[in-house]
C-alpha atoms as a PDB file:
ATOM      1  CA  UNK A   1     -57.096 -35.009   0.484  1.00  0.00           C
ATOM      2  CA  UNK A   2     -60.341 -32.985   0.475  1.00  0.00           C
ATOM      3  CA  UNK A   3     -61.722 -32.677  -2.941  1.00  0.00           C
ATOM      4  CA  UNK A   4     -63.389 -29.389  -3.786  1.00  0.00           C
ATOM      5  CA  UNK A   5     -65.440 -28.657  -6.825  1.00  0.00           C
ATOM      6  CA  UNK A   6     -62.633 -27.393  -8.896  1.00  0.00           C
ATOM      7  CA  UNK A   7     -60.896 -31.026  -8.759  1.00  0.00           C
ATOM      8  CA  UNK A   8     -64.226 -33.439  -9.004  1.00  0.00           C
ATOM      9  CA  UNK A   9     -67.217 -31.909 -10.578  1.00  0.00           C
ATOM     10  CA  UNK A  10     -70.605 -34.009 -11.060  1.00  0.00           C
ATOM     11  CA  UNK A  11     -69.883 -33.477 -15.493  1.00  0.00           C
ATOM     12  CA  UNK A  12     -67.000 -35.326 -14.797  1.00  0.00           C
ATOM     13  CA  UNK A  13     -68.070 -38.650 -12.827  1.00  0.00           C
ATOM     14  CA  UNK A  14     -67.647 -41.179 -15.663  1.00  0.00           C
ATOM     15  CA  UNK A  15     -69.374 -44.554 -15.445  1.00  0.00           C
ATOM     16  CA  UNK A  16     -66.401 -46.478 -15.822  1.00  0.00           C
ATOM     17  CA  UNK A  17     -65.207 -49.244 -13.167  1.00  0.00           C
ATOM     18  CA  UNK A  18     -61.672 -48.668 -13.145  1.00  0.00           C
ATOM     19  CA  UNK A  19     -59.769 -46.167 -15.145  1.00  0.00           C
ATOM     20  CA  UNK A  20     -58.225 -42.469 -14.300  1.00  0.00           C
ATOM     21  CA  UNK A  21     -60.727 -39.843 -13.952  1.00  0.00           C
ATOM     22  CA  UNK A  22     -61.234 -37.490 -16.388  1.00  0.00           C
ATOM     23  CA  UNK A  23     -59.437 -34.285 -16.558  1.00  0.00           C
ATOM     24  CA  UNK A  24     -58.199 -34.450 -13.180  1.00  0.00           C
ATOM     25  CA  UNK A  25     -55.714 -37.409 -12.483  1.00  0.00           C
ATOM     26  CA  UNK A  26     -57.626 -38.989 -10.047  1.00  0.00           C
ATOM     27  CA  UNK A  27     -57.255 -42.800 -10.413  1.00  0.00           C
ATOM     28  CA  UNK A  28     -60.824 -44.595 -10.174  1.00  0.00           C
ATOM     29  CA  UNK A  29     -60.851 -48.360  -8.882  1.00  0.00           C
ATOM     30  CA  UNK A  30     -63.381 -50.834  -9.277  1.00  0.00           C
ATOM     31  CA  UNK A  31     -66.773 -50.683  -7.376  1.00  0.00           C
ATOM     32  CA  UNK A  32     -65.770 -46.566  -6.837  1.00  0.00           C
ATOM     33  CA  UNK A  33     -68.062 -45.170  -9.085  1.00  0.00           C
ATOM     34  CA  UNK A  34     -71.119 -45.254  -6.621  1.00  0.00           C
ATOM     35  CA  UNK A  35     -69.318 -43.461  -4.277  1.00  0.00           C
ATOM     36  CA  UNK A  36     -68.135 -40.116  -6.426  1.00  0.00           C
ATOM     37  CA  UNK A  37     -71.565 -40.102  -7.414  1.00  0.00           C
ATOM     38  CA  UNK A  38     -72.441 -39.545  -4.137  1.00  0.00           C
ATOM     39  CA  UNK A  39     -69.605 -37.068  -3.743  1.00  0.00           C
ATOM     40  CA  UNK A  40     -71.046 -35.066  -6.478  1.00  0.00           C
ATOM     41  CA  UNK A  41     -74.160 -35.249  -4.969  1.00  0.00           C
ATOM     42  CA  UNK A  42     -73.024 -33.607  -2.336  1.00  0.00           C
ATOM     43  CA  UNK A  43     -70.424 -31.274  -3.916  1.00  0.00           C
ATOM     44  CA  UNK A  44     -73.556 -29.886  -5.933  1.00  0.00           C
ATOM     45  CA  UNK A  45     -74.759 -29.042  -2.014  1.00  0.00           C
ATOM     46  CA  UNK A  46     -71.977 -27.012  -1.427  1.00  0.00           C
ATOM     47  CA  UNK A  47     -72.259 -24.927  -4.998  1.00  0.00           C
ATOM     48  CA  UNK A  48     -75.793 -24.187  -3.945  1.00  0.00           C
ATOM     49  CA  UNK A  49     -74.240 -22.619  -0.384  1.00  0.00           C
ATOM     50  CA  UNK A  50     -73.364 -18.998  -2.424  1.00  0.00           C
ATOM     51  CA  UNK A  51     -76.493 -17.512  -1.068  1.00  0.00           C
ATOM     52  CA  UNK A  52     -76.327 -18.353   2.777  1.00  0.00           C
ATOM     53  CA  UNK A  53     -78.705 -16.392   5.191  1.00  0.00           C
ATOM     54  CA  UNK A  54     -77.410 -14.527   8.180  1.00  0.00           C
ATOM     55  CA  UNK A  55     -78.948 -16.643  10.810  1.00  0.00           C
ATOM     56  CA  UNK A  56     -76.922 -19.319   9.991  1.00  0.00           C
ATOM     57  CA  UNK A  57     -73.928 -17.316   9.790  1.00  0.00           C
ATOM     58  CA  UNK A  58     -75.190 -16.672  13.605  1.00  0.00           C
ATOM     59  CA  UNK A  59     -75.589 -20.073  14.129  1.00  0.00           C
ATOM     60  CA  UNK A  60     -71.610 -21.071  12.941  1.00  0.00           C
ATOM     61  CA  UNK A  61     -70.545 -18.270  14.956  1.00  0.00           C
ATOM     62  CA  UNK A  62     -72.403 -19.509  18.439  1.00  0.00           C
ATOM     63  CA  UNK A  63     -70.631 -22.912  17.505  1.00  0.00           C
ATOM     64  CA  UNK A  64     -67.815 -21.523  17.718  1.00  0.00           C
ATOM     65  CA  UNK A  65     -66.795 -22.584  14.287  1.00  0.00           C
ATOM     66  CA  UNK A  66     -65.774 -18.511  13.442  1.00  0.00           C
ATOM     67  CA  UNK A  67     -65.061 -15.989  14.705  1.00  0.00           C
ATOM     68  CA  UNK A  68     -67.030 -13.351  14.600  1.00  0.00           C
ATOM     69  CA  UNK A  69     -64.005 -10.451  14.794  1.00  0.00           C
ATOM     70  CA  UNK A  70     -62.298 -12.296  12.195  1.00  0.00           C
ATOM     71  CA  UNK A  71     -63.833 -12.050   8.231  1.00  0.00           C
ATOM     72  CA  UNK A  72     -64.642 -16.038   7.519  1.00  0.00           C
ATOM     73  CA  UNK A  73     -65.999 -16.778   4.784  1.00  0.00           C
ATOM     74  CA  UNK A  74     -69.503 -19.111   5.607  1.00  0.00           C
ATOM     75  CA  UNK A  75     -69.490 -21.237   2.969  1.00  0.00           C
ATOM     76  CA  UNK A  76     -66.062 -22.161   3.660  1.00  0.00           C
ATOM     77  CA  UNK A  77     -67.548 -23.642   7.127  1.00  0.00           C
ATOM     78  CA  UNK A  78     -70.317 -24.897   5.298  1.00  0.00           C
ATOM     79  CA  UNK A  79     -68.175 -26.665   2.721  1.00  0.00           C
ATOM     80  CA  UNK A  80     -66.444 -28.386   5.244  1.00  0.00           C
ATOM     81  CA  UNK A  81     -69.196 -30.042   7.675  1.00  0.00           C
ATOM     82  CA  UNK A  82     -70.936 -30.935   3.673  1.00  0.00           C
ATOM     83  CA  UNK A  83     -67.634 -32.892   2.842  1.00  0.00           C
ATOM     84  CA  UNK A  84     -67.549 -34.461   6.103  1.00  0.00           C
ATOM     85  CA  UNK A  85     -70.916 -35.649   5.610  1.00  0.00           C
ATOM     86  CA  UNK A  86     -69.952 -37.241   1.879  1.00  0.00           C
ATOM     87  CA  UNK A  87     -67.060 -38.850   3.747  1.00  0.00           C
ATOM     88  CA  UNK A  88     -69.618 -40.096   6.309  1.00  0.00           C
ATOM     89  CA  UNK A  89     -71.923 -41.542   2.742  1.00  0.00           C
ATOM     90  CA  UNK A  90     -68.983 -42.506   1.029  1.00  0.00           C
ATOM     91  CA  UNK A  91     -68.138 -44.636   4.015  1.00  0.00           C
ATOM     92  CA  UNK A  92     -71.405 -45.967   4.950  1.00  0.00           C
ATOM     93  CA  UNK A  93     -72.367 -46.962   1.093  1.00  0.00           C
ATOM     94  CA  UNK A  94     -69.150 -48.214   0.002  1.00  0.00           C
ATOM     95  CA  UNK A  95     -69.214 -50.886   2.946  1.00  0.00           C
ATOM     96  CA  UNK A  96     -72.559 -52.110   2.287  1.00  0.00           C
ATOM     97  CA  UNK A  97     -72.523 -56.068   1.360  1.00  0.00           C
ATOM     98  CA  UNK A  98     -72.695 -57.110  -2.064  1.00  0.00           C
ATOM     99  CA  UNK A  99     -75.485 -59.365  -2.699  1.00  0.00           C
ATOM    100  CA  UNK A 100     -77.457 -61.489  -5.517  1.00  0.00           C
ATOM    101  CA  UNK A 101     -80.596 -62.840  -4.984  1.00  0.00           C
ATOM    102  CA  UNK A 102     -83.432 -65.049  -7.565  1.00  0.00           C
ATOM    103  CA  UNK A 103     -86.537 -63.225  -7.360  1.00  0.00           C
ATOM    104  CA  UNK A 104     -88.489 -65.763  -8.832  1.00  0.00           C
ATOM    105  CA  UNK A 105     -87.410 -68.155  -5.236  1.00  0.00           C
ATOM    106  CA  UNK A 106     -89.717 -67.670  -2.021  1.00  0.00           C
ATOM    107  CA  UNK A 107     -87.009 -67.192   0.183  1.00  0.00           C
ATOM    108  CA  UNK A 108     -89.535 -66.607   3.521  1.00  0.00           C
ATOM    109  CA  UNK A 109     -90.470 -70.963   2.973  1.00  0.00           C
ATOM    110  CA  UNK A 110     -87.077 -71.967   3.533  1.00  0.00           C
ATOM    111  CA  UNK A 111     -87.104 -73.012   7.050  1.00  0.00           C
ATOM    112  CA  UNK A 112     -84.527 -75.765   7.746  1.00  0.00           C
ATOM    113  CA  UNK A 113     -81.126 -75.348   6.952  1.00  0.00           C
ATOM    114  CA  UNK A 114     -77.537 -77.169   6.713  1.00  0.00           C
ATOM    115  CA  UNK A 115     -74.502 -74.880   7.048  1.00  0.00           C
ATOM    116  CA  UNK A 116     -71.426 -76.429   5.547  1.00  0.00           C
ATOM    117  CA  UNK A 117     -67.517 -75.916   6.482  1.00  0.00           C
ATOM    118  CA  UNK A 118     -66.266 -72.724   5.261  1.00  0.00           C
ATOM    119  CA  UNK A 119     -63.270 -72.763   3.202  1.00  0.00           C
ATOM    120  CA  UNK A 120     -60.315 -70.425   4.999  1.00  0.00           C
ATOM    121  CA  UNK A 121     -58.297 -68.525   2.953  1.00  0.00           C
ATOM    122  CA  UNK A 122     -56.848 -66.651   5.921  1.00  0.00           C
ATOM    123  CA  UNK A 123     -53.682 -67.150   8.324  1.00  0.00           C
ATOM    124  CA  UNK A 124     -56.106 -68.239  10.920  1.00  0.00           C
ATOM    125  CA  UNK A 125     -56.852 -72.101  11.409  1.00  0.00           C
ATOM    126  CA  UNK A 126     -59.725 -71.200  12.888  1.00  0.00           C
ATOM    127  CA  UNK A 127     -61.603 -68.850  10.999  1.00  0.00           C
ATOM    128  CA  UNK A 128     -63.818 -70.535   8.971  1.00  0.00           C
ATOM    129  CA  UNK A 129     -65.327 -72.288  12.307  1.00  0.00           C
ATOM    130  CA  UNK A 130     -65.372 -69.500  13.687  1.00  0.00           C
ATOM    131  CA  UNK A 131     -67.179 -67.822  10.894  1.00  0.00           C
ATOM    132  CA  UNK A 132     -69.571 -70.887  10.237  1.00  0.00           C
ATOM    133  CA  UNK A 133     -70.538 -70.892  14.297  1.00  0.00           C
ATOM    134  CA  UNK A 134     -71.543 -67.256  13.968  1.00  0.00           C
ATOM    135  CA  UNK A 135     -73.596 -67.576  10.661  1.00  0.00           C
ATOM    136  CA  UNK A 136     -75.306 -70.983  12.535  1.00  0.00           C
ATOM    137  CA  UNK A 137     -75.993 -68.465  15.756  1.00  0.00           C
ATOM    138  CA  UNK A 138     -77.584 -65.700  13.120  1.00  0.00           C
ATOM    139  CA  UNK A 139     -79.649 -68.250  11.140  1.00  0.00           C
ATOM    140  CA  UNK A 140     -81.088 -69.627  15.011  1.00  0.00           C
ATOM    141  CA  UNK A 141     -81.880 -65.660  15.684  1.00  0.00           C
ATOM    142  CA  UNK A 142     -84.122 -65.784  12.833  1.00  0.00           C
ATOM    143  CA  UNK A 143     -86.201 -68.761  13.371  1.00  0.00           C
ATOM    144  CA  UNK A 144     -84.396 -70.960  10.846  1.00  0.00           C
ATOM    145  CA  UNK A 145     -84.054 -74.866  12.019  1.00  0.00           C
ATOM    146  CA  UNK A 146     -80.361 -75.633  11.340  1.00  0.00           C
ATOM    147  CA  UNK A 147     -78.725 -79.108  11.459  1.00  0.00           C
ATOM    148  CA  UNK A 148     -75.934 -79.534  14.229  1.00  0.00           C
ATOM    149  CA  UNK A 149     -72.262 -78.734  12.825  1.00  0.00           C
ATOM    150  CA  UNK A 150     -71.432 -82.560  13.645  1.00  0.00           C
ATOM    151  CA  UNK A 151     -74.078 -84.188  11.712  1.00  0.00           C
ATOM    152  CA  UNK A 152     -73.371 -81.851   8.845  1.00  0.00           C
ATOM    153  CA  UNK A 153     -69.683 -83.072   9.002  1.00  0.00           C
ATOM    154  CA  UNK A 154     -70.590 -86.840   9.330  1.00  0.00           C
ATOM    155  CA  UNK A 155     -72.570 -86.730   5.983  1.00  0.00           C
ATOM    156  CA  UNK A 156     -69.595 -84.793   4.443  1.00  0.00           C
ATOM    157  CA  UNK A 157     -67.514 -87.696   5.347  1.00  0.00           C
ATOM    158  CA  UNK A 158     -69.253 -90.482   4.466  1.00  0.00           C
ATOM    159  CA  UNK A 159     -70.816 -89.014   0.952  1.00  0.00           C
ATOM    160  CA  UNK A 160     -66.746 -88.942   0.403  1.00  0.00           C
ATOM    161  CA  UNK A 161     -66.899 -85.093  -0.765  1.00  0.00           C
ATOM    162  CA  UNK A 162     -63.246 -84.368  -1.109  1.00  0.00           C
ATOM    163  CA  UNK A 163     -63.527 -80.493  -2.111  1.00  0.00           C
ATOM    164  CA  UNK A 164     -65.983 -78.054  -0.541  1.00  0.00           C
ATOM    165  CA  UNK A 165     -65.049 -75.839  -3.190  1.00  0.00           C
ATOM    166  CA  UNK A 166     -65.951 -78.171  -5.893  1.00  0.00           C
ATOM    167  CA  UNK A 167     -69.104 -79.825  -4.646  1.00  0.00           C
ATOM    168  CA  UNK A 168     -71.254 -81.362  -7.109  1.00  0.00           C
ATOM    169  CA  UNK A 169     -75.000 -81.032  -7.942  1.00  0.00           C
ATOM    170  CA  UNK A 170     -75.457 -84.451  -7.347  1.00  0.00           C
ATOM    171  CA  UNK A 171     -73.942 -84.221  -4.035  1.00  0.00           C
ATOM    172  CA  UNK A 172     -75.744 -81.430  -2.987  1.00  0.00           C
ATOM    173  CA  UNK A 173     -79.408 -82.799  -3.850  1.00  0.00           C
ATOM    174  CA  UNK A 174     -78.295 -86.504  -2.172  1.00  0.00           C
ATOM    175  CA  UNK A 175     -77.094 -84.109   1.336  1.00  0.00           C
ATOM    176  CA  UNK A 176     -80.335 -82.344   1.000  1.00  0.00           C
ATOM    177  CA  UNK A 177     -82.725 -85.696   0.979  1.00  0.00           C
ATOM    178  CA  UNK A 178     -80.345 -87.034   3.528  1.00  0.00           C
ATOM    179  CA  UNK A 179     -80.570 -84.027   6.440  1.00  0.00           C
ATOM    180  CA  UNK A 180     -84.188 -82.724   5.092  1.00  0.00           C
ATOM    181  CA  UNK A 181     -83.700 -78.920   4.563  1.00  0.00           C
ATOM    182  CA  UNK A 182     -84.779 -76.798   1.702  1.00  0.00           C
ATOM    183  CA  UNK A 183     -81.579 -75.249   1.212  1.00  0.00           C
ATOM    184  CA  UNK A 184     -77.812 -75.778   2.144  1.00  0.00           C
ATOM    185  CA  UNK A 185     -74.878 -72.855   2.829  1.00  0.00           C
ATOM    186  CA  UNK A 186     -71.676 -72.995   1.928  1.00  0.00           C
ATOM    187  CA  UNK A 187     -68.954 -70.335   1.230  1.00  0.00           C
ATOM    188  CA  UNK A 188     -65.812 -69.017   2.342  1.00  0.00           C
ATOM    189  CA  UNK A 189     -63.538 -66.372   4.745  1.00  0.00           C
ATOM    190  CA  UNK A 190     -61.433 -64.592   2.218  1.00  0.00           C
ATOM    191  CA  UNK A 191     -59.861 -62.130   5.540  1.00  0.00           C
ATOM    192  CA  UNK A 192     -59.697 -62.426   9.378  1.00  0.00           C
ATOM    193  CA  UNK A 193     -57.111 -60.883  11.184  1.00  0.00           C
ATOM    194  CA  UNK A 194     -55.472 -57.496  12.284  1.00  0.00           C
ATOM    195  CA  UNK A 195     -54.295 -55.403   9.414  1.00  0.00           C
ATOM    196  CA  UNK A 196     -51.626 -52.919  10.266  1.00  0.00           C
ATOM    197  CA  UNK A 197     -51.613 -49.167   8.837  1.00  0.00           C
ATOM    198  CA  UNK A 198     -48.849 -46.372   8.805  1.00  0.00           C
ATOM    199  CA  UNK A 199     -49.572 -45.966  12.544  1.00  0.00           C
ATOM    200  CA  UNK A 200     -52.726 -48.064  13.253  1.00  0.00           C
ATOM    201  CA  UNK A 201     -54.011 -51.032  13.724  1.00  0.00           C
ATOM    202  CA  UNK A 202     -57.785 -52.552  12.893  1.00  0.00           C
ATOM    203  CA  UNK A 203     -59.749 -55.648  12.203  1.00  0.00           C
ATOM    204  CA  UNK A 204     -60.324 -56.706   9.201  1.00  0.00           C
ATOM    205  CA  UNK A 205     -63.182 -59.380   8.145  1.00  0.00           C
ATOM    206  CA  UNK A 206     -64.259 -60.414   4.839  1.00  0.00           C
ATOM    207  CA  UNK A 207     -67.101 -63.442   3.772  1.00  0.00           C
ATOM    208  CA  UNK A 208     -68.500 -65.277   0.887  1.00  0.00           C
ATOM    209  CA  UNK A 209     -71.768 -66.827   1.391  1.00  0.00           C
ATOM    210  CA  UNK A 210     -73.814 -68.589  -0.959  1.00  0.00           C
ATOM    211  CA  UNK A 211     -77.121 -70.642  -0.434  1.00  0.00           C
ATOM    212  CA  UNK A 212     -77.853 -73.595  -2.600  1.00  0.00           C
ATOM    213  CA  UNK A 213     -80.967 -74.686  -3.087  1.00  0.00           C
ATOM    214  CA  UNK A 214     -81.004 -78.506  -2.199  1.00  0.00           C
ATOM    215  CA  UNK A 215     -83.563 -79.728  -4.707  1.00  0.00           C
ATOM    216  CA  UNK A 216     -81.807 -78.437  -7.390  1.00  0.00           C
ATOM    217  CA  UNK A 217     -78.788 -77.424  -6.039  1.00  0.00           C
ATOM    218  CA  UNK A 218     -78.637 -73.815  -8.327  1.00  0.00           C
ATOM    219  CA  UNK A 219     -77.838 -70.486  -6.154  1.00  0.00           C
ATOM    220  CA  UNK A 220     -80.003 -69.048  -4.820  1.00  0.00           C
ATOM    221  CA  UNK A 221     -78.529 -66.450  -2.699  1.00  0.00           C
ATOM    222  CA  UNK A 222     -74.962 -65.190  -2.613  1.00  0.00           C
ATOM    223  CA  UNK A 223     -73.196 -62.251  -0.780  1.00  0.00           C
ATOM    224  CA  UNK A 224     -69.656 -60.586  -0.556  1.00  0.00           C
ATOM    225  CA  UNK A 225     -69.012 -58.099   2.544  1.00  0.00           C
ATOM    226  CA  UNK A 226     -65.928 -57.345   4.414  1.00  0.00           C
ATOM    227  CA  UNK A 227     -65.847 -54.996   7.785  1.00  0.00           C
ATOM    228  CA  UNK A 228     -62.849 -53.360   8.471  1.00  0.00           C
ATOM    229  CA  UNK A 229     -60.264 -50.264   8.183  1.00  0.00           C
ATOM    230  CA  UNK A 230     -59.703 -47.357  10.665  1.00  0.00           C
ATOM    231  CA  UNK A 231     -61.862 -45.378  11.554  1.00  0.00           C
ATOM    232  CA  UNK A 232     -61.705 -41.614  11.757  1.00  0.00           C
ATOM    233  CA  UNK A 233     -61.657 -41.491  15.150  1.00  0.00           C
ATOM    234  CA  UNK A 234     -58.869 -44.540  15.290  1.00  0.00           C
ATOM    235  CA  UNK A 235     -56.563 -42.280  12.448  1.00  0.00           C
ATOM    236  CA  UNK A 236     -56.744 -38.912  13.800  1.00  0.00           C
ATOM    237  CA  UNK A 237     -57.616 -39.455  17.794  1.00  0.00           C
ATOM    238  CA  UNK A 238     -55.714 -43.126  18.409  1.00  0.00           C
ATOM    239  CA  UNK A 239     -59.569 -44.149  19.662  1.00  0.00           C
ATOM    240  CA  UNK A 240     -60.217 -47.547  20.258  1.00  0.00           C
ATOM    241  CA  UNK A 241     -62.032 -49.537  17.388  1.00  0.00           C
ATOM    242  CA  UNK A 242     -64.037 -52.576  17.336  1.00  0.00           C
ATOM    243  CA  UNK A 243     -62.376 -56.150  18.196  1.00  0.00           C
ATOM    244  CA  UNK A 244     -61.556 -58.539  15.498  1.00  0.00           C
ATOM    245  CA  UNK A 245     -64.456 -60.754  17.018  1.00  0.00           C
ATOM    246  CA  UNK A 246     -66.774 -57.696  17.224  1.00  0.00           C
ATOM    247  CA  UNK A 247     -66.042 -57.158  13.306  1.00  0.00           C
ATOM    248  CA  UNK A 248     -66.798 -60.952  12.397  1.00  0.00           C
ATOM    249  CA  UNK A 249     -70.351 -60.792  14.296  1.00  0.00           C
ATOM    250  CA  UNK A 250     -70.805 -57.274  12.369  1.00  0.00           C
ATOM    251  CA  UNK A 251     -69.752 -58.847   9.117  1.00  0.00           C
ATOM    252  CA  UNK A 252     -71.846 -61.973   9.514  1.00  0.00           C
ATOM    253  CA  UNK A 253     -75.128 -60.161  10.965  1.00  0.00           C
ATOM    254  CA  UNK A 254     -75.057 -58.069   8.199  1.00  0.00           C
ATOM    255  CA  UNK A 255     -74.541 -60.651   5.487  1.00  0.00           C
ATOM    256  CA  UNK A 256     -77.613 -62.649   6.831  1.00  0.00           C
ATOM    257  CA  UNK A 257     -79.653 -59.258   7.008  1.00  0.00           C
ATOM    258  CA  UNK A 258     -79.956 -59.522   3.404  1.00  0.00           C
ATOM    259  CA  UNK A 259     -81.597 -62.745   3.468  1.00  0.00           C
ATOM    260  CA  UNK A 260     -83.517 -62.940   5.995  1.00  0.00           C
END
């Protein structure tokens, strides 16, 4: 559905996480209200459109976008290529990870690194290796010393951790003095896998990450991002998308771009 600015005006973005929109049905869910405000951001470009100057009438027409023998309005062609452009922001902002950082920690002296086992939420075995040997490659990309998967393990299993999810501070600091890093990773694949639509098909990736700061073993650094969902191209033209693996390395690259 294309909303125009007799449905969504910029009065009538509410700052409210979840709820149904005022005067005009539409239901809001949680983390959406960044994204209308960017759609009335750009809805307020297409009210200021009234007043368009005959080159760029000109300029549609060469385009090919109307017809010159036929009476179209311009700011209908306008409005459209402006509300493809908020779907374009909507898209790009609303998949941007979600991420928490300390300011008052010096993130550029941590420079040796242990990368625990992921927990896997997902269908697939696999996935938290999978995701943990791609976080491990990004971390090497950046300079960062990380201890080998194996010895990681070994310490797991003789330090007698029985939960990754429910590690303890003391366990945490005693890994840390054991291995020598600054700071140890842990986290968690909440999605990997193929999701099926009405007539498509994509890859769909989502990851926890969280860095623990071994002295003390507080967070220091957590982020949420998923990478997935059709495309436009994928919906309308049955174009290829990304692999599943492609979206993991996309998901995890990006994750680790806000930290180092």
């Amino acid at each position: 559905m294309l909303y125009t600015t007799t449905l969504i005006s910029d009065e009538k973005v509410i700052p409210a996480k979840a709820g149904i929109q005022k005067d005009t049905g539409f239901r809001i869910k949680c983390g959406m209200t960044d994204s209308l405000t960017i759609m009335s951001l750009c809805i307020n470009m297409v009210k200021a459109t009234a007043m368009i100057p005959v080159s760029l009438k000109r300029l549609l027409s060469f385009l090919s976008f109307i017809n010159p023998k036929n009476h179209v309005n311009t700011r209908n062609c306008v409005n459209f290529l402006l509300i493809a452009l908020c779907s374009l922001l909507i898209l790009i902002y609303g998949c941007a990870p979600k991420r928490h950082i300390r300011p008052e920690v010096d993130i550029s002296k941590i420079k040796r690194i242990a990368v625990l086992p992921l927990e896997n939420f997902t269908s697939d075995e696999y996935a938290g290796e999978k995701v943990r040997r791609l976080v491990i490659t990004e971390l090497l990309l950046r300079g960062i010393d990380v201890i080998e998967p194996g010895e990681v393990t070994r310490i797991l299993r003789e330090s007698k951790v029985r939960s990754l999810g429910s590690i303890k501070i003391t366990e945490i600091q005693d890994m840390g003095k054991t291995l020598g890093v600054e700071a140890i990773m842990t986290g968690s694949v909440e999605a990997f896998g193929i999701s099926k639509g009405i007539s498509v098909t994509y890859p769909e990736v989502s990851i926890h990450l969280m860095l623990l700061e071994a002295s003390s073993g507080n967070i220091i650094w957590s982020v949420l991002h998923t990478t997935g969902g059709a495309s436009f191209w994928t919906r309308h033209f049955k174009a290829e998308g990304i692999s599943l693996s492609e979206a993991a390395r996309k998901t995890v690259k990006e994750s680790v771009d806000t930290l180092f």
